[in-house]
Protein backbone atom coordinates (compact mmCIF):
# COMPACT_ATOMS: atom_id res chain seq x y z
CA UNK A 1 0.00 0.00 0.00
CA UNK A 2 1.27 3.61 -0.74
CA UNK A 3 -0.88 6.48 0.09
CA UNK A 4 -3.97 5.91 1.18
CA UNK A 5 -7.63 5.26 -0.69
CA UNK A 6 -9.65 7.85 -1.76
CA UNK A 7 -6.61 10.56 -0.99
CA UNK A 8 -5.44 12.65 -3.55
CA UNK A 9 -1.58 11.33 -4.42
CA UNK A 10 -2.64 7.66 -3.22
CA UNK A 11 -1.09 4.65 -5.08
CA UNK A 12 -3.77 1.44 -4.13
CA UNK A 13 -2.99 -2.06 -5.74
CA UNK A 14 -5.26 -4.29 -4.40
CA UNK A 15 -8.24 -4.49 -2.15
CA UNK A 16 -8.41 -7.45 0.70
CA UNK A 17 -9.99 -10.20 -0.93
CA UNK A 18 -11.03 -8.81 -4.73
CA UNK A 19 -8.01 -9.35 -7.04
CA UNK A 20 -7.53 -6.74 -10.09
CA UNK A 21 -8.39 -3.51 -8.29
CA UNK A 22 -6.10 -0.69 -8.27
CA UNK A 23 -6.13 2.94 -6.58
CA UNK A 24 -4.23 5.52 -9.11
CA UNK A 25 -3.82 8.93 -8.22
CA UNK A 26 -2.06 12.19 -8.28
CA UNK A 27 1.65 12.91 -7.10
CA UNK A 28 1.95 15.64 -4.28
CA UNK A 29 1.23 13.47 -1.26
CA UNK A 30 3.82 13.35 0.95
CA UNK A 31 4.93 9.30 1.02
CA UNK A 32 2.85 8.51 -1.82
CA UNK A 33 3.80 7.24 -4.86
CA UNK A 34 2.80 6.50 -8.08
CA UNK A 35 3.07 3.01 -10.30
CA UNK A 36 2.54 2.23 -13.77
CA UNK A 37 0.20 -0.63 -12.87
CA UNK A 38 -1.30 -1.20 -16.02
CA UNK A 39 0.17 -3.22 -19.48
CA UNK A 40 1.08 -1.34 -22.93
CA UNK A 41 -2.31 -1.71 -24.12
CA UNK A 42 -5.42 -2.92 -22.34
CA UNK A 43 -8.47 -4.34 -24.69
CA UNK A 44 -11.24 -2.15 -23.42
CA UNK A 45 -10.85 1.22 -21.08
CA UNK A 46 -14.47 1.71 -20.04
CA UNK A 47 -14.56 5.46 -18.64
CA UNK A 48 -16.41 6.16 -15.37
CA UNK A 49 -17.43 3.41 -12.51
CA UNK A 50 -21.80 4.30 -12.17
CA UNK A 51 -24.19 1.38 -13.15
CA UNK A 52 -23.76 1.93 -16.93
CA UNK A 53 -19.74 1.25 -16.96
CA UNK A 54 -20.19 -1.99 -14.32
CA UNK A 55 -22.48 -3.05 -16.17
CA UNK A 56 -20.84 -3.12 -20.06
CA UNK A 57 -17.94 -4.44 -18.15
CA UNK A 58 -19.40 -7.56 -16.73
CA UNK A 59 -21.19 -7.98 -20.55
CA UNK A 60 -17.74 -7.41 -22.09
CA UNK A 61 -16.30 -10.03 -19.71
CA UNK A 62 -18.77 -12.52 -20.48
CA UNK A 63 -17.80 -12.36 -24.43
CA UNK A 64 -14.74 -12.62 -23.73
CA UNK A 65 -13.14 -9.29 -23.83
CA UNK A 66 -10.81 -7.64 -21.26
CA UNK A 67 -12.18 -4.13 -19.56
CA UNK A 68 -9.99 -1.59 -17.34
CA UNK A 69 -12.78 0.78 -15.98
CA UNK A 70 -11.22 4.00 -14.94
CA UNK A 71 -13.18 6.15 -12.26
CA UNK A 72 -13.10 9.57 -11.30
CA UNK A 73 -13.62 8.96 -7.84
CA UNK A 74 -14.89 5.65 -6.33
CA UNK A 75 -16.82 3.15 -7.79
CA UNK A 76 -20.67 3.84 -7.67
CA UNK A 77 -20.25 7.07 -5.44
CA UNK A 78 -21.94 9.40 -7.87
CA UNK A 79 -25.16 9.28 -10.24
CA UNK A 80 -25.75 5.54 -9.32
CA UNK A 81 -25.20 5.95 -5.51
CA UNK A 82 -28.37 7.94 -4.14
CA UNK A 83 -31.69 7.12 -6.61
CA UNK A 84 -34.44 5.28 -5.06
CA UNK A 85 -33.09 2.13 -6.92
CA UNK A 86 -36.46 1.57 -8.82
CA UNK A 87 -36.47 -0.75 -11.69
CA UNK A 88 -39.52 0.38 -13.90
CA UNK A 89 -40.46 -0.72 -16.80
CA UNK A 90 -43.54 1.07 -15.90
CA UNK A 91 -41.71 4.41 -16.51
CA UNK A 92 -41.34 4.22 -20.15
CA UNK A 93 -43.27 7.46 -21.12
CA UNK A 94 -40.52 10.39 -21.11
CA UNK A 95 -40.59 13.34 -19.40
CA UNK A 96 -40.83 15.13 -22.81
CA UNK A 97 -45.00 14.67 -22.85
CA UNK A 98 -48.08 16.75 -23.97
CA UNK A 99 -48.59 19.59 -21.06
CA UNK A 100 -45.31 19.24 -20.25
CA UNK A 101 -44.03 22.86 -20.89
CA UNK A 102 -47.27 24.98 -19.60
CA UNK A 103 -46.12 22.82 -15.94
CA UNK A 104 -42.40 24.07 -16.28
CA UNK A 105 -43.41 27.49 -16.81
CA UNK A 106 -45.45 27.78 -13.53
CA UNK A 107 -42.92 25.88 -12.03
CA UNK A 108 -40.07 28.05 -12.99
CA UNK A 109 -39.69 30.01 -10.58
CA UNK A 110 -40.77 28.04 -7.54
CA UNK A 111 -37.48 26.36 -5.58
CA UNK A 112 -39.45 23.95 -4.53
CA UNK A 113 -41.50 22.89 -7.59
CA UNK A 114 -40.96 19.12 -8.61
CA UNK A 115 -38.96 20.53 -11.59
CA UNK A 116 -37.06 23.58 -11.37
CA UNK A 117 -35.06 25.86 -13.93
CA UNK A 118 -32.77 28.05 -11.90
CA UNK A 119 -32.54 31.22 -13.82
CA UNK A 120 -29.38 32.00 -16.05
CA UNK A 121 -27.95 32.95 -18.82
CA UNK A 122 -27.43 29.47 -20.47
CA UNK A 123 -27.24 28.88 -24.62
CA UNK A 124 -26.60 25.11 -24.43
CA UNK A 125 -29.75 24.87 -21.95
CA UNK A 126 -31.72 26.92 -23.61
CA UNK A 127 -31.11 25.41 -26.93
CA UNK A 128 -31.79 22.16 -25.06
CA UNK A 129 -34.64 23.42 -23.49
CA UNK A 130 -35.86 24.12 -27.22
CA UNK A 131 -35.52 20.69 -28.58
CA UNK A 132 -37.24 19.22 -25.40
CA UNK A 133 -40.36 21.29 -26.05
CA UNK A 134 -40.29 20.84 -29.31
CA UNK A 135 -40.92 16.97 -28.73
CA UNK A 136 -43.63 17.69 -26.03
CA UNK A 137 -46.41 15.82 -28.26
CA UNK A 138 -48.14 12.72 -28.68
CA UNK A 139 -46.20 11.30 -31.79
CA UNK A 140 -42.89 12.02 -30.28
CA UNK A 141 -44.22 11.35 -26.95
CA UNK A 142 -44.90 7.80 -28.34
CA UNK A 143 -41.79 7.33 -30.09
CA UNK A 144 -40.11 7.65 -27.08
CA UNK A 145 -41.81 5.46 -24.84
CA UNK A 146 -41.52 2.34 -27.55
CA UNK A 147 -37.40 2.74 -27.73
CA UNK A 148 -37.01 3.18 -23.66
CA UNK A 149 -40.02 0.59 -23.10
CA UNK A 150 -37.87 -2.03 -25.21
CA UNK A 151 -34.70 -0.93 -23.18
CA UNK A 152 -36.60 -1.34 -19.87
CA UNK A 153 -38.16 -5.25 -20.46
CA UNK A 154 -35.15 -6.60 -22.09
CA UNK A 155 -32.90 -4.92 -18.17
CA UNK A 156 -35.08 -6.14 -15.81
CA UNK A 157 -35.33 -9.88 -17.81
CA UNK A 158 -31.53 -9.65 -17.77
CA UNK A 159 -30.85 -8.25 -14.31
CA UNK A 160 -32.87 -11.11 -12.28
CA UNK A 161 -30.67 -13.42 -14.46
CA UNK A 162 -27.67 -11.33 -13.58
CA UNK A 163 -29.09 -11.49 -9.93
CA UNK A 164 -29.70 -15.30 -9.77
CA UNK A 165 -26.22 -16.10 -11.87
CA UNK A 166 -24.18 -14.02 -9.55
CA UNK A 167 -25.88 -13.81 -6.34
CA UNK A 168 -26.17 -10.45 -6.20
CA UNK A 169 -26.93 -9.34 -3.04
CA UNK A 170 -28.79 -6.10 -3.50
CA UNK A 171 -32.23 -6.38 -1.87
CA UNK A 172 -33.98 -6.94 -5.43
CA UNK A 173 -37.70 -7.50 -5.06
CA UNK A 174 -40.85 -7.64 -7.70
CA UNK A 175 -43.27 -6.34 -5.68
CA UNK A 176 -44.43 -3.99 -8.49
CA UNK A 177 -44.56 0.20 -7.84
CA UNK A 178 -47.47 2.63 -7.24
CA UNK A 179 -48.47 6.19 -8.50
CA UNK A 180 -50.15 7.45 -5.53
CA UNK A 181 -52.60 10.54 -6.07
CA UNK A 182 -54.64 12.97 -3.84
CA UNK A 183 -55.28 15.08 -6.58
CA UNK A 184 -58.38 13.91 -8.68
CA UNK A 185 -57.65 15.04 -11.98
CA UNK A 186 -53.87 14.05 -11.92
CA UNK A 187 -55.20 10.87 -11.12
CA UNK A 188 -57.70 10.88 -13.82
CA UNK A 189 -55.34 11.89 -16.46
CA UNK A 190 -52.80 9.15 -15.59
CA UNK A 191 -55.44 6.85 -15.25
CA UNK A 192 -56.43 7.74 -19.42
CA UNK A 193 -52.79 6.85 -19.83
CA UNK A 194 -52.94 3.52 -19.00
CA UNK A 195 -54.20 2.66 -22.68
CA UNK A 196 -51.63 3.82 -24.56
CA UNK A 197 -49.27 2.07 -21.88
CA UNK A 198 -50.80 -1.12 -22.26
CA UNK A 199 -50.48 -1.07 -26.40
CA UNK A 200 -46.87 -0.77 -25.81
CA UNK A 201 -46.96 -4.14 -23.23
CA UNK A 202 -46.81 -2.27 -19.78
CA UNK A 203 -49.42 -3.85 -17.50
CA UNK A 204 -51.56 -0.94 -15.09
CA UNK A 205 -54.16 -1.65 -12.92
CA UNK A 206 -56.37 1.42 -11.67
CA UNK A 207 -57.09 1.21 -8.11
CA UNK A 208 -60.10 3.28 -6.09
CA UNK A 209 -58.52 5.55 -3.14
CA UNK A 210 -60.86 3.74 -0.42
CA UNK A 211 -59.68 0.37 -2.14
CA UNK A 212 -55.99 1.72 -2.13
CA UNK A 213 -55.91 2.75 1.48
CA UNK A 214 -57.38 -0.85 2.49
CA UNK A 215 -54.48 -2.11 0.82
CA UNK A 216 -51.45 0.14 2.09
CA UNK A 217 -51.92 1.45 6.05
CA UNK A 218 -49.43 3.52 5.65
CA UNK A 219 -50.59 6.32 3.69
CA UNK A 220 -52.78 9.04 5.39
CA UNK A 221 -56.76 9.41 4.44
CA UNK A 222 -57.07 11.32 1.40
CA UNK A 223 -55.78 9.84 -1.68
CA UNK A 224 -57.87 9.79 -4.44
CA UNK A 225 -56.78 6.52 -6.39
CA UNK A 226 -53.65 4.94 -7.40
CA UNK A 227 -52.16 3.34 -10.38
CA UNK A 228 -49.78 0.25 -9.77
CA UNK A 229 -47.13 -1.44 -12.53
CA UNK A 230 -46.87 -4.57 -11.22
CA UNK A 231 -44.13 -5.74 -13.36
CA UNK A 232 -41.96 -3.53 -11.39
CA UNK A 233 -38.88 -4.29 -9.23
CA UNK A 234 -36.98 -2.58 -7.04
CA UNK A 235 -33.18 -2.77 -5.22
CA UNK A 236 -30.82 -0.41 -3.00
CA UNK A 237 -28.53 1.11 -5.90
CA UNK A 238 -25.80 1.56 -3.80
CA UNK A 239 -25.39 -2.69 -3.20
CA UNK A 240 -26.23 -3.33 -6.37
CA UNK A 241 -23.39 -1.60 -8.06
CA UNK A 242 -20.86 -2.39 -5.10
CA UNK A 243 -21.78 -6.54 -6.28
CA UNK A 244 -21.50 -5.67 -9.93
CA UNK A 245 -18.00 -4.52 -8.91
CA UNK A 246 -17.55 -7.67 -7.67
CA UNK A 247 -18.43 -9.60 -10.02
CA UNK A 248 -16.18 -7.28 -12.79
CA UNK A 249 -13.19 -8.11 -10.06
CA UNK A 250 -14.22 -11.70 -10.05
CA UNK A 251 -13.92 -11.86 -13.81
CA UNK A 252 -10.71 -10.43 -14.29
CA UNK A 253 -11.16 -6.81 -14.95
CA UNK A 254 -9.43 -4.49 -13.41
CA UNK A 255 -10.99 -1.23 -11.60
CA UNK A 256 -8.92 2.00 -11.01
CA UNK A 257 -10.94 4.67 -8.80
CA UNK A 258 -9.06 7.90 -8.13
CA UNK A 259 -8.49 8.33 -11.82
CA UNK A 260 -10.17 11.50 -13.49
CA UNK A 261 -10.06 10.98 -16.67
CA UNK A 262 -9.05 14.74 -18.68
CA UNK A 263 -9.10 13.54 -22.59
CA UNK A 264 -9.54 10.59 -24.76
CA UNK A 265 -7.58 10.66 -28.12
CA UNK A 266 -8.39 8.19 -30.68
CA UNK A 267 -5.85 6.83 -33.11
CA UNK A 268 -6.13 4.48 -36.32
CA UNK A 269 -5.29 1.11 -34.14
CA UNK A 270 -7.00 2.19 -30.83
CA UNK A 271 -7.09 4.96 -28.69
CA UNK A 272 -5.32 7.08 -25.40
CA UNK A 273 -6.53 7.91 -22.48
CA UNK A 274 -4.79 11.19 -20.32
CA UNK A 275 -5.45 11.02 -16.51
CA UNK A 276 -5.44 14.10 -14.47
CA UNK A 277 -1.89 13.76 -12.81
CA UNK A 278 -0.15 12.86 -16.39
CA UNK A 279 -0.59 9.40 -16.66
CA UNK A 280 -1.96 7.79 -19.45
CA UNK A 281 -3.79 4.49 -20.66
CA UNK A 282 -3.41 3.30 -23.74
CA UNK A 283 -6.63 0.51 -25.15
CA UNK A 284 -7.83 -1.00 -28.24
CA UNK A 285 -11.43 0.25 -27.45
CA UNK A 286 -13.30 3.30 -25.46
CA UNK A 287 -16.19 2.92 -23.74
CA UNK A 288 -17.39 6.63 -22.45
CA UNK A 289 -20.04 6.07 -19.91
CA UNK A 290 -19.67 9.07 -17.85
CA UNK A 291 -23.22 10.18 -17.14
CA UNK A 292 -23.55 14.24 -16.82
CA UNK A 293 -19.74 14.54 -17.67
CA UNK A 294 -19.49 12.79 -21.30
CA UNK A 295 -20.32 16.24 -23.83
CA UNK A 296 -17.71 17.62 -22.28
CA UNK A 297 -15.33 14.88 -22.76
CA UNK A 298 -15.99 14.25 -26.49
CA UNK A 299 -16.49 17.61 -27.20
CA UNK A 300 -13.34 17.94 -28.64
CA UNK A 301 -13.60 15.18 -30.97
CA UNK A 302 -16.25 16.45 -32.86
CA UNK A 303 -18.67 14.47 -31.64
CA UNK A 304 -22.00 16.53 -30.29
CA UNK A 305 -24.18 14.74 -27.09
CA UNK A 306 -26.84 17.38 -26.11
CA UNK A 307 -26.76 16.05 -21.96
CA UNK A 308 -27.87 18.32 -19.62
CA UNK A 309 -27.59 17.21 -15.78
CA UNK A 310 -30.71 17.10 -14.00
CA UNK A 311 -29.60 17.31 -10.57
CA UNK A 312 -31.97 14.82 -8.25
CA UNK A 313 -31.98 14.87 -4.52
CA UNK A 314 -32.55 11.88 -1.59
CA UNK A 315 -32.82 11.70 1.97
CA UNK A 316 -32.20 7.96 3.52
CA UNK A 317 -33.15 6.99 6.57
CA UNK A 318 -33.70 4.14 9.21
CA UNK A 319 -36.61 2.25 8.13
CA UNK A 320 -40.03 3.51 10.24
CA UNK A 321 -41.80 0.81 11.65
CA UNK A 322 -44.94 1.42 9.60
CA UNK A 323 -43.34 2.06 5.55
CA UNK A 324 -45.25 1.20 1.69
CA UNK A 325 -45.40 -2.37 1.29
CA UNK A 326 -43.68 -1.67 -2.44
CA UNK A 327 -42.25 1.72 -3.78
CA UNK A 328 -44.79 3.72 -4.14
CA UNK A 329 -43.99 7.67 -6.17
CA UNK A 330 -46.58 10.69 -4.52
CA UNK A 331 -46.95 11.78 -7.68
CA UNK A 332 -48.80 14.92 -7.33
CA UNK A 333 -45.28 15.97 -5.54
CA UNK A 334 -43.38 13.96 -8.21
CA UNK A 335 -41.88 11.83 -4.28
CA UNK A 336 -40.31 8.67 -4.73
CA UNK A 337 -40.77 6.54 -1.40
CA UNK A 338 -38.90 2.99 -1.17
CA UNK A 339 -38.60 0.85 1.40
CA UNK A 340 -36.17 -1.70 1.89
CA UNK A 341 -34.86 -3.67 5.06
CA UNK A 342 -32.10 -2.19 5.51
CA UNK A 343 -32.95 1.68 5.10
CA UNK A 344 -35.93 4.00 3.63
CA UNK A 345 -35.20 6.66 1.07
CA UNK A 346 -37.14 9.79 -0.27
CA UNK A 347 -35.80 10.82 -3.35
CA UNK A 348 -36.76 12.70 -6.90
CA UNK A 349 -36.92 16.45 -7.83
CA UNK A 350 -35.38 18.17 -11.13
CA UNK A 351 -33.76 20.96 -11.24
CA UNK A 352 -31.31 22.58 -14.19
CA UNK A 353 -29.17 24.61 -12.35
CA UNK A 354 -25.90 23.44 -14.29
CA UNK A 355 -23.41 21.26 -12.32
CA UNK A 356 -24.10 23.49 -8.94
CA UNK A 357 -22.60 21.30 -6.37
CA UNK A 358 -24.46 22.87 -3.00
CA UNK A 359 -27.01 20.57 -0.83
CA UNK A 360 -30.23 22.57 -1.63
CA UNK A 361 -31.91 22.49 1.30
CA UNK A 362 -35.34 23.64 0.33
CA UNK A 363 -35.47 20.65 -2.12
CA UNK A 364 -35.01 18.27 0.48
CA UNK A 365 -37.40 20.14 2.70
CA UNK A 366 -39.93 19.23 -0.41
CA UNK A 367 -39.34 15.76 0.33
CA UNK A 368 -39.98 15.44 3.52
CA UNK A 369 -43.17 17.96 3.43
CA UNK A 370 -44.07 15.45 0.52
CA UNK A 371 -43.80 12.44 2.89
CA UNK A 372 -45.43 14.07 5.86
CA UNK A 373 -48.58 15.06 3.79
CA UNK A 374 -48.86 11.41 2.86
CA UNK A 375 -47.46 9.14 5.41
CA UNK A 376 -48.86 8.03 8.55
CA UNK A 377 -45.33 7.74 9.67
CA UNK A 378 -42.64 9.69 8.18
CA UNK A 379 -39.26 9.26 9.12
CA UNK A 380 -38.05 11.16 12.15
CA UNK A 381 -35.22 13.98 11.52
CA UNK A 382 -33.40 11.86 13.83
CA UNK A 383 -33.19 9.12 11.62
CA UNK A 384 -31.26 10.92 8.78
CA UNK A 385 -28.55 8.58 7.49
CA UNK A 386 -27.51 10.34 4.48
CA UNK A 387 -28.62 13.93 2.27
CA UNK A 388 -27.18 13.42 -1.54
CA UNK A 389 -28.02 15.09 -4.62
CA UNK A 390 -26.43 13.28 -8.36
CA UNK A 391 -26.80 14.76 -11.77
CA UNK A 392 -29.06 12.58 -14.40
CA UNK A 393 -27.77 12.71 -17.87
CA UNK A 394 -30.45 13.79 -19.38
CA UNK A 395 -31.14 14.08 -23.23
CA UNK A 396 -33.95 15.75 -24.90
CA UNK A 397 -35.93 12.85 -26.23
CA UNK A 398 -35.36 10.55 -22.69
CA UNK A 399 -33.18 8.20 -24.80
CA UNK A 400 -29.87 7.29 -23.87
CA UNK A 401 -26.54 7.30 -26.45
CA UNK A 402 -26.03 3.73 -27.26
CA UNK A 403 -23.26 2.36 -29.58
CA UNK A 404 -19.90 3.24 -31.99
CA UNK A 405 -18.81 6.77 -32.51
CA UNK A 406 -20.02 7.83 -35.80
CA UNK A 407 -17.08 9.39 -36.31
CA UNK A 408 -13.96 7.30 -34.42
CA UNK A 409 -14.39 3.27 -34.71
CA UNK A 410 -12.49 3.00 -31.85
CA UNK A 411 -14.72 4.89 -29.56
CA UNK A 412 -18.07 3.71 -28.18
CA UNK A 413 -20.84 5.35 -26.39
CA UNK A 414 -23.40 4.52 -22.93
CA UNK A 415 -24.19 7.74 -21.75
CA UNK A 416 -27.79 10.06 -21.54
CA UNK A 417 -29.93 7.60 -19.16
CA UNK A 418 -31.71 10.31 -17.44
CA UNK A 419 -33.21 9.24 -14.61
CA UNK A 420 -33.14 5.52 -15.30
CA UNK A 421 -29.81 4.57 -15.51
CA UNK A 422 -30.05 1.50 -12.85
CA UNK A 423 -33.35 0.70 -14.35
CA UNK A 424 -31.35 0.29 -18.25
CA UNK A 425 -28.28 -0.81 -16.70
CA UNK A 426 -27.77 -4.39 -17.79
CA UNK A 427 -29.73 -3.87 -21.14
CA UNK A 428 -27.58 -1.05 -22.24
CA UNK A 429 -24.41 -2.85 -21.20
CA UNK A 430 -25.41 -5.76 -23.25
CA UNK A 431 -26.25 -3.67 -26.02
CA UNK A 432 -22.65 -1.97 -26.19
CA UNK A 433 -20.95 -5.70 -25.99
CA UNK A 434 -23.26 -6.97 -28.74
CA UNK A 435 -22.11 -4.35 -31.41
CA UNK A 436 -18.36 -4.18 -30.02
CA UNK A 437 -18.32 -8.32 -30.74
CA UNK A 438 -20.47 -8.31 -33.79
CA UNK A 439 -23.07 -10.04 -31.76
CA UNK A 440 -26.79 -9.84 -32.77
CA UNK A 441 -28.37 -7.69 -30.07
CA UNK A 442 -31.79 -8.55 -28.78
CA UNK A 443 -32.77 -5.34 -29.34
CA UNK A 444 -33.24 -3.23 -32.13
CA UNK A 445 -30.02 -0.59 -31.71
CA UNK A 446 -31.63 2.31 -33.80
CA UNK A 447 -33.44 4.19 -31.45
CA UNK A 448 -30.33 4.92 -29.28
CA UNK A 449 -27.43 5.91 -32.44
CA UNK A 450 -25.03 8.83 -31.69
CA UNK A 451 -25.99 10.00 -35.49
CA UNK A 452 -29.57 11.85 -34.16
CA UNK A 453 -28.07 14.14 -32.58
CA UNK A 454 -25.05 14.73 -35.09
């Protein structure tokens, strides 16, 4: 050991018990130093360590290819650490929908508004903010619910496989998840949508308030009616990326956390990675899967993602005695509440306010004012475990960026999952491996190309 993990100037071959993990860091620490730990070439760098890189990884592994995933900071500690670890098929309509914009604009200016646009002066929002509008009706609406409905099935098939195969422990249930409503005509309007949901193969089932509350004892008097996927599953993100870390270790690849990636240069045979520090990696293939962070990456190589990070916020707690029986979202507050036995989480919220790194503390208030008007028993301030905010990569049509560079063969892309990136993990990882080995993917790779957006 030289250094120590997680400090900048730290040097870390090696964790107790999972062979091919390395620390690489900066110089400057005082008794630290730093090792050239890796070969001339690796096969595959995969850039950044959330859900989306673990998960190409183990895919890659399983063909057969090697992977080096290189990682800002620590493995799962960003975008994939704090969600409320729903897997939802059920939430394959985008946020670009009919009605959309005419919500945003009263919202606009309200902190604590379930989405939230913090004034500025902002091209590459606003010109984002454009081409999301622009898709705010029912034809695009529809076209985007078909390519992240197919993205959605084929990851939750492949994760309880993934689950079962590996034994990953990551308190995984399929207890379904339910829209709760106290507002009648939010609850009548989602309750229409359940057609159009069903024609693309999402099961609903409408449920009466008085019916509901039977049902779930938790919830104070009042709501209205609920609408419940039931081919929905749920997990705590945080384990689940921690055991697909494993697993990559288990396989043979190699992790490096502590290593910020500053530019990717591809060449004719392969291409070269610089890490912050001057160190470099050298690999026959890219993978950029750096949530928020990728535009600015491939920027300079010409190559155009139109990501803007939606920064989400979640409070986790001890688990109250009296919690949902299944993740339920408030949805007139746009609240995500899941339960597991280990912990309790309220989470959700958007806001655009750029990569602002401060703990908003009257969006968190809106969480727990959301749980209070709901819950029979919200969780105690004295329960607090954890406040965390993560930026969603989010693109304007709610589709991530799925495949080869159009423009460097050597360079691949898993980036833009918005606020589903657990949810698509596995899927999209498979996806990626499929076109790098010339395998037949099991889904149709068109909706997610690079080239709409070039």
């Amino acid at each position: 050991m030289r250094g120590q993990p997680g400090k900048p100037g730290s040097t870390w071959r090696g964790q107790p018990g999972e062979p091919g993990s390395t620390w690489c860091g900066q110089p400057g620490e005082p008794g630290s130093t730093i090792e050239r730990v890796n070969p001339s070439q690796d096969d595959v760098l995969i850039l950044g360590g959330g859900a989306i890189g673990l998960a190409t990884a183990v895919a890659l592994l399983e063909a057969g290819r090697g992977v080096r995933i290189l990682e800002a900071a620590t493995v799962g500690g960003a975008t994939s650490h704090g969600n409320c670890g729903t897997i939802t098929p059920g939430h394959a309509p985008p946020l670009a929908a009919p009605g959309v914009p005419m919500r945003a604009l009263k919202w606009m200016f309200t902190p604590d508004a379930p989405l939230y646009l913090k004034p500025r002066i902002d091209p590459a929002l606003w010109h984002w903010l454009l081409r999301f509008t622009a898709r705010c009706n029912q034809r695009d609406w529809l076209a985007s619910s078909r390519g992240r409905a197919a993205i959605l099935d084929d990851s939750l098939a492949r994760m309880k496989e993934w689950i079962a195969r590996y034994g990953l422990e990551c308190e995984f249930g399929e207890t379904g998840l339910d829209y709760v409503f106290r507002d009648r005509r939010n609850f009548d309007h989602y309750a229409r949508e359940c057609g159009p949901l069903r024609e693309l193969g999402i099961a609903t089932e409408v449920i009466d308030g008085a019916d509901y509350l039977r049902q779930e004892p938790s919830l104070r008097e009042g709501v209205v009616g609920a609408v419940r996927f039931p081919g929905d599953g749920h997990l705590r993100p945080d384990r689940y990326v921690a055991e697909l870390a494993r697993v990559v270790r288990a396989k043979g690849g190699v992790i490096e956390e502590g290593c910020r990636v500053e530019s990717l240069e591809p060449g004719a045979d392969g291409v070269r990675v610089r890490i912050a520090g001057g160190s470099g990696r050298d690999g026959r293939d890219a993978v950029v899967a750096m949530a928020a962070w990728t535009p600015a990456l491939i920027r300079p190589l010409g190559l155009r993602l139109p990501i803007q990070p939606g920064k989400g916020y979640s409070i986790t707690y001890a688990r109250p005695a009296l919690a949902p029986r299944r993740p339920i979202v408030l949805k007139d507050r746009s609240v995500c509440v899941t339960a597991w036995e280990s912990g309790f989480r309220l989470g959700s919220t958007m806001e655009f306010s750029g990569h602002d790194a401060t703990l908003n503390q009257v969006r968190l208030a809106a969480l727990e004012r959301a749980a209070r008007e709901y819950l029979r028993e919200p969780p105690a301030a004295t329960a607090v475990q954890e406040k965390w905010y993560g930026w969603r990569p989010m693109t304007w049509d709610d589709l991530p960026a799925l495949g080869r560079s159009p423009e460097h063969p050597h360079v691949w892309l898993a980036a833009g999952h918005g606020m589903l990136g657990i949810s698509m993990s596995v899927a999209s990882g498979q996806l990626v491996a499929d076109l790098m080995t010339g395998r037949a993917p099991a889904i149709d790779p068109a909706p997610y190309r690079m080239e709409r957006f070039q």
